[in-house]
Protein backbone atom coordinates (compact mmCIF):
# COMPACT_ATOMS: atom_id res chain seq x y z
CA UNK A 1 -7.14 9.83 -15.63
CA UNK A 2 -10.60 8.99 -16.61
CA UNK A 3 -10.41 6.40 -18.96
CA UNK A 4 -7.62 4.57 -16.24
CA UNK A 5 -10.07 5.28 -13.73
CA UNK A 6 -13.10 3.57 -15.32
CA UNK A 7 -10.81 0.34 -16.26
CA UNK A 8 -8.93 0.05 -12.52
CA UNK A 9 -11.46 0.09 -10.38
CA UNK A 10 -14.05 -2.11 -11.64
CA UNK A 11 -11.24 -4.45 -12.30
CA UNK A 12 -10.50 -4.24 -8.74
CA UNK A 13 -13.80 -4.85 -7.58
CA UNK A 14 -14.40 -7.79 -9.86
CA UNK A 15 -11.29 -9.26 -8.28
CA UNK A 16 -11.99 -8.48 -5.24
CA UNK A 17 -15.44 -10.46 -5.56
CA UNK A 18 -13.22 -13.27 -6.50
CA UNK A 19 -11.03 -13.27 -3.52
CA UNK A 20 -14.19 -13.06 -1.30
CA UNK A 21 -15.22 -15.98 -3.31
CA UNK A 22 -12.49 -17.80 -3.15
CA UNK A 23 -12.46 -17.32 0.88
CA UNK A 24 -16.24 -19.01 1.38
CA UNK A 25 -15.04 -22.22 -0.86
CA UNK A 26 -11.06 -22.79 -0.26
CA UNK A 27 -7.70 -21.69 -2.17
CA UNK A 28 -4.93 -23.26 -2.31
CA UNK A 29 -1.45 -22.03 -0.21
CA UNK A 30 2.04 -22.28 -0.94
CA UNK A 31 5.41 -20.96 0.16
CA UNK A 32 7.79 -19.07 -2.41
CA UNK A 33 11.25 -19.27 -2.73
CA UNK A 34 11.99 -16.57 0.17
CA UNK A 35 9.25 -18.41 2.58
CA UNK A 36 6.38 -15.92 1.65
CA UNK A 37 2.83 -17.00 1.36
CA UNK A 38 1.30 -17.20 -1.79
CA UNK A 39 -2.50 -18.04 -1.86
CA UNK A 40 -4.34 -18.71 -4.93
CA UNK A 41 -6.03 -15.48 -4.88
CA UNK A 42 -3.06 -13.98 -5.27
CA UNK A 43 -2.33 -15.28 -8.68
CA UNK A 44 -6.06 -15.47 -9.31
CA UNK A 45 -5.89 -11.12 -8.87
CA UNK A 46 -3.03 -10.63 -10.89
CA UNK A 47 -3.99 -12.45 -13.89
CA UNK A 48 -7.11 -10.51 -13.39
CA UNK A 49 -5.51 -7.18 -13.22
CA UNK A 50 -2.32 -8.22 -15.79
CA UNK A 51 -4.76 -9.33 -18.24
CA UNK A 52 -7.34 -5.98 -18.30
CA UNK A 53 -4.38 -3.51 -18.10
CA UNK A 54 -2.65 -5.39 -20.62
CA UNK A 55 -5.79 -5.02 -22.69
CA UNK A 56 -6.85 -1.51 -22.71
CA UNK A 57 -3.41 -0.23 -22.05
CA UNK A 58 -0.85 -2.44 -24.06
CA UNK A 59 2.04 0.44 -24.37
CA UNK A 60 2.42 0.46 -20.68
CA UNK A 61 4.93 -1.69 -18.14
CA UNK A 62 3.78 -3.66 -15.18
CA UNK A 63 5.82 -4.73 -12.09
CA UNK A 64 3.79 -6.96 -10.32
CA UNK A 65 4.62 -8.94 -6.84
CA UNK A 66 3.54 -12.22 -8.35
CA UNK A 67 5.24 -11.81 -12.07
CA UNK A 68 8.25 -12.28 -13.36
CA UNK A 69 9.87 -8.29 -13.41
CA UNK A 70 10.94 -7.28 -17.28
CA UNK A 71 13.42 -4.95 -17.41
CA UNK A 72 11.89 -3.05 -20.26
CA UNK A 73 9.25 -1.70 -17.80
CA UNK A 74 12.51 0.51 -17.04
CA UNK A 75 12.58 2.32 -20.64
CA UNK A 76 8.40 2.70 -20.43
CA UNK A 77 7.01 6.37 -20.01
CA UNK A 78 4.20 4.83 -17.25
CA UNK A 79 4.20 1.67 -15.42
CA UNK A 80 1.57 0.01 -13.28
CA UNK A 81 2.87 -1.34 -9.94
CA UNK A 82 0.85 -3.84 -8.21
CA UNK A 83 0.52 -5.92 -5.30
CA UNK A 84 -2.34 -8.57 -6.21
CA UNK A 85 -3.11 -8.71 -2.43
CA UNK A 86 -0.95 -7.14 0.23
CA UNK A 87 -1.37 -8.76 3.83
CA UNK A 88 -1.56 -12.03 2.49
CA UNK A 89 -1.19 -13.84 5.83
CA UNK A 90 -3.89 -12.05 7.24
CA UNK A 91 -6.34 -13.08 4.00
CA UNK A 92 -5.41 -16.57 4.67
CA UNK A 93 -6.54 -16.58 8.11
CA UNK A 94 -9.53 -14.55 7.68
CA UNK A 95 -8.58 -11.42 9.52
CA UNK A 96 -10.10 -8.69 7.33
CA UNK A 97 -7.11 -6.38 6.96
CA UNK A 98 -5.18 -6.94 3.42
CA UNK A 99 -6.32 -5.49 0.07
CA UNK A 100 -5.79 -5.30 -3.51
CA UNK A 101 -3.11 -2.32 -4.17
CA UNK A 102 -2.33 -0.56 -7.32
CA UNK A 103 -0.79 2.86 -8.87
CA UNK A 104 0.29 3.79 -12.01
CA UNK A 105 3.97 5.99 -12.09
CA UNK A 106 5.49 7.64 -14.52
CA UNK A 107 8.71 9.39 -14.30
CA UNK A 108 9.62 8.16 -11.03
CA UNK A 109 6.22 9.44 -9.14
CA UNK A 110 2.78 7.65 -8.59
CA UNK A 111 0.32 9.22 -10.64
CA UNK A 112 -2.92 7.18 -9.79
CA UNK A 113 -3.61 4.98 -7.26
CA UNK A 114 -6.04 2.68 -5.86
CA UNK A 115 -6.42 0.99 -2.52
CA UNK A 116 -8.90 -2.02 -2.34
CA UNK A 117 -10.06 -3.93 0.59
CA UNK A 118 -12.85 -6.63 -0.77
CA UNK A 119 -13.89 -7.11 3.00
CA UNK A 120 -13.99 -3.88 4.64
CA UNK A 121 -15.99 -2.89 0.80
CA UNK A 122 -13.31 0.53 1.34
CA UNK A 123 -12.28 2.03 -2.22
CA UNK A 124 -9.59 4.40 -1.75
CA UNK A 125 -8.26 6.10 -4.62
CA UNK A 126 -5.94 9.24 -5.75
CA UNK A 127 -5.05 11.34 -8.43
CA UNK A 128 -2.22 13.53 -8.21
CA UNK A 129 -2.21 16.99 -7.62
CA UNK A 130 -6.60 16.35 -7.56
CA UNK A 131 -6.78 14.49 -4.03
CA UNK A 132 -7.67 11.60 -2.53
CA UNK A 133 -11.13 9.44 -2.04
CA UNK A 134 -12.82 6.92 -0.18
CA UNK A 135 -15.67 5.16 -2.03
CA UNK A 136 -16.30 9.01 -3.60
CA UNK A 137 -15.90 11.07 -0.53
CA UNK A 138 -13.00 13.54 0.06
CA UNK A 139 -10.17 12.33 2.35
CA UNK A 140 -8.04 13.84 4.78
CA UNK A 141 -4.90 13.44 7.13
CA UNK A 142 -5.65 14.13 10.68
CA UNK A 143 -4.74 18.01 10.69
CA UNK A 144 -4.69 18.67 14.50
CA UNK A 145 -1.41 18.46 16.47
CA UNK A 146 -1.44 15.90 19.40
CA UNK A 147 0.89 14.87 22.41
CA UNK A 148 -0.17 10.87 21.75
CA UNK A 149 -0.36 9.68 18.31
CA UNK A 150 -2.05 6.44 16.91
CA UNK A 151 0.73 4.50 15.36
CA UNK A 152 -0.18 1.68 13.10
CA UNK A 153 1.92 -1.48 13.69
CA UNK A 154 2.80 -4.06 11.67
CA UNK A 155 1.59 -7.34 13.02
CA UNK A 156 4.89 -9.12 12.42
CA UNK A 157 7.03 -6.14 13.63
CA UNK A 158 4.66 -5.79 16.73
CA UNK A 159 5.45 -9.40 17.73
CA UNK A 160 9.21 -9.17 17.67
CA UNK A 161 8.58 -6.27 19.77
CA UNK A 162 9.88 -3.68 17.09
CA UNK A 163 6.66 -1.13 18.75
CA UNK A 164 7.39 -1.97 22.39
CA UNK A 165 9.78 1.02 22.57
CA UNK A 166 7.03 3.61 21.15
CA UNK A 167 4.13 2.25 23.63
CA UNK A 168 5.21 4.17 26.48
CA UNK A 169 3.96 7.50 25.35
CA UNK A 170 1.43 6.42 21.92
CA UNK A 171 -1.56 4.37 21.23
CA UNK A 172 -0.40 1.32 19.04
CA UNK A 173 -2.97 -0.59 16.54
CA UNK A 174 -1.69 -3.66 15.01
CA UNK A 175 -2.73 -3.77 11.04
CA UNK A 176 -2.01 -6.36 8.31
CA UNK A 177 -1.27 -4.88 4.88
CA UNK A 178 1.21 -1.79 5.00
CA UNK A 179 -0.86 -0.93 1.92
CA UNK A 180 -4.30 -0.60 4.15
CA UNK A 181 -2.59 0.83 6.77
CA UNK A 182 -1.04 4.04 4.64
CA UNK A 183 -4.60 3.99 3.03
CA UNK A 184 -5.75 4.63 6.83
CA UNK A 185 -3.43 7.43 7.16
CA UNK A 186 -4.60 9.28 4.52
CA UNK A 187 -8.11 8.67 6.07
CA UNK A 188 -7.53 10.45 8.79
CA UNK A 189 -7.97 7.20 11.66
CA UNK A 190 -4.75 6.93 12.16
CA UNK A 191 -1.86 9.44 12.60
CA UNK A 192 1.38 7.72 11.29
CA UNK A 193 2.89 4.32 9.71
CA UNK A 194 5.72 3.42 9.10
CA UNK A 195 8.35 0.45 9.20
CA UNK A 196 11.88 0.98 9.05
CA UNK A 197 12.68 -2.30 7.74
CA UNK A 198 12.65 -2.68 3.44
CA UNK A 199 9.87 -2.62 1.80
CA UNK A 200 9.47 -3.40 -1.70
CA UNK A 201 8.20 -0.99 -4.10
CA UNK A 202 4.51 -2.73 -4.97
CA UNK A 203 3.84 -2.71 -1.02
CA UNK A 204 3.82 1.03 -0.58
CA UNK A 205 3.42 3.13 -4.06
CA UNK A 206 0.21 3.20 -4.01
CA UNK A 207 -0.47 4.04 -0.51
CA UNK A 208 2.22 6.59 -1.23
CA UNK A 209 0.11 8.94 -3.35
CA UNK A 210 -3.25 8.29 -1.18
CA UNK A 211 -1.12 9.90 1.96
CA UNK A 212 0.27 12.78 -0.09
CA UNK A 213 -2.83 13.88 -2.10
CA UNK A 214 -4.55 13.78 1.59
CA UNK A 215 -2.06 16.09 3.08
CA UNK A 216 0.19 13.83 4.58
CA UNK A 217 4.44 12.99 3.96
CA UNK A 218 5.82 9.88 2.89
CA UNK A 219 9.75 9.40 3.24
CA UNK A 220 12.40 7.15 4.18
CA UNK A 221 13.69 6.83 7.47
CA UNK A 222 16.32 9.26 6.18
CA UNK A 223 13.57 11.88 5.19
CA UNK A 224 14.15 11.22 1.12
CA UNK A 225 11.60 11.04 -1.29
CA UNK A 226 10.21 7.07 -2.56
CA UNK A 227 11.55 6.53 -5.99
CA UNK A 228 9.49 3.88 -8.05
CA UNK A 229 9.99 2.04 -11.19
CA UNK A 230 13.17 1.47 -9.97
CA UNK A 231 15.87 -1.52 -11.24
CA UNK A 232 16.08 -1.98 -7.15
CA UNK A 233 12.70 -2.84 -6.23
CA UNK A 234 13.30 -3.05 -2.02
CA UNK A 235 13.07 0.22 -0.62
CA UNK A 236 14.87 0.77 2.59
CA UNK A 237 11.66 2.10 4.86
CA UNK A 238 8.72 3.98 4.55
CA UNK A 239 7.52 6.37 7.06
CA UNK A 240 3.56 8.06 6.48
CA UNK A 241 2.19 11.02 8.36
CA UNK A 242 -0.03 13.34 8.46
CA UNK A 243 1.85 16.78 7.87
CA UNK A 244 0.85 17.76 11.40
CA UNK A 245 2.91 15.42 13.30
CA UNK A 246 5.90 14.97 10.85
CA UNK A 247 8.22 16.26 12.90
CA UNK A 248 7.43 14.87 15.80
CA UNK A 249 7.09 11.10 14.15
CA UNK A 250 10.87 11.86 13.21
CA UNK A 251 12.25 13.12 16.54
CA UNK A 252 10.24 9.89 17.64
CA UNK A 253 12.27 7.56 15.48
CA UNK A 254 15.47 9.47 15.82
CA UNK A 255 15.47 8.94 19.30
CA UNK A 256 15.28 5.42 19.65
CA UNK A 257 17.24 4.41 16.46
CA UNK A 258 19.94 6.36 18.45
């Protein structure tokens, strides 16, 4: 995984330098067909990122958030999945918490990965079955069992009250970008994620093989592996842990989707 290496994550800083850019002089905001935000630096990182993979590795598929999906990527041997910025909203408004999120799969299973987040300057990246990093140094999932767990909440799912049920016993922190927030998992400063609501396949791969290479689980809410590369790009949940509270995240969601 050199050679990718070398190529991904310069590409993702030099996009990430345009983002930050973009943020000190203005972009432009729309609203897609299903009422998401799309900024100009979303399409500005993706053309980025399209174009250099497309260069230097022109036998490979790409399923990208802001591209029109191919269904040829499904007959390719690897396939990069990417989300050009993930926690769009909270770019817009300035809150440092979204990043630029990328892994490459092949045969179902993230392979590489790479977490950016241009204001924070954090570089996560994994290789699997070699671990996970963070600008170079070794990361790990929290490893000792608790009673309280930090939970990291979606902002959107926080405000609908989706978290209020878990408050009464755990520490809640309310995160943008499900990407950033698995990335934080597999940091150890948080011990679990998760949203039981669908997820599509760009938000989480990535942050799927930085939690596992770090010692941590990733499932669905029905403890079953994430497929990727898939013709069905939604994914029905996504629950990350550290290994050390895995059970105990379960019971936790068990109980009160009872």
């Amino acid at each position: 995984m050199n050679k990718e290496l070398s190529i991904l994550l310069p590409a993702m800083r030099a996009a990430g330098s345009a983002v930050l850019h973009l943020q000190k002089t203005g972009f432009g905001v729309e609203r897609k067909a299903n009422n998401d935000l799309v900024t100009e630096a979303d399409l500005l990182v993706n053309d980025m990122i399209m174009t250099k993979l497309a260069e230097n590795f022109p036998d490979d598929g790409c399923l990208s958030e802001e591209s029109k999906d191919h269904p040829a990527r499904l007959s390719k041997q690897r396939v990069w999945i990417i989300d050009p910025i993930d926690g769009t909203i909270e770019f817009a408004n300035g809150v440092p918490e979204y990043a630029i999120s990328i892994a490459l799969v092949e045969n179902s299973q993230p392979i590489l990965a790479a977490i950016y987040n241009p204001a924070t300057e954090e570089m996560f990246h994994a290789i699997k079955n070699h671990g996970a990093w963070l600008n170079d140094q070794p990361l790990a999932c929290i490893k000792e069992p608790a009673q309280d767990f930090l939970l990291l909440a979606s902002r959107s799912e926080y405000k609908r009250g989706e978290w209020s049920r878990y408050e009464k016993q755990h520490r809640i922190q309310q995160i943008g970008s499900i990407a950033y927030k698995m990335a934080l998992v597999a940091a150890g400063r948080a011990h679990a994620t998760f949203s039981l609501g669908p997820k599509n396949e760009w938000d989480v791969a990535a942050g799927t093989l930085l939690v596992t290479e770090a010692g941590g689980l990733v499932s669905d809410k029905y403890q079953q592996p994430l497929l990727f590369n898939q013709s069905q790009v939604l994914l029905n949940s996504v629950i990350a842990t550290a290994a050390s509270c895995h059970a105990q995240i379960f019971a936790l969601i068990g109980s009160e989707e009872k």
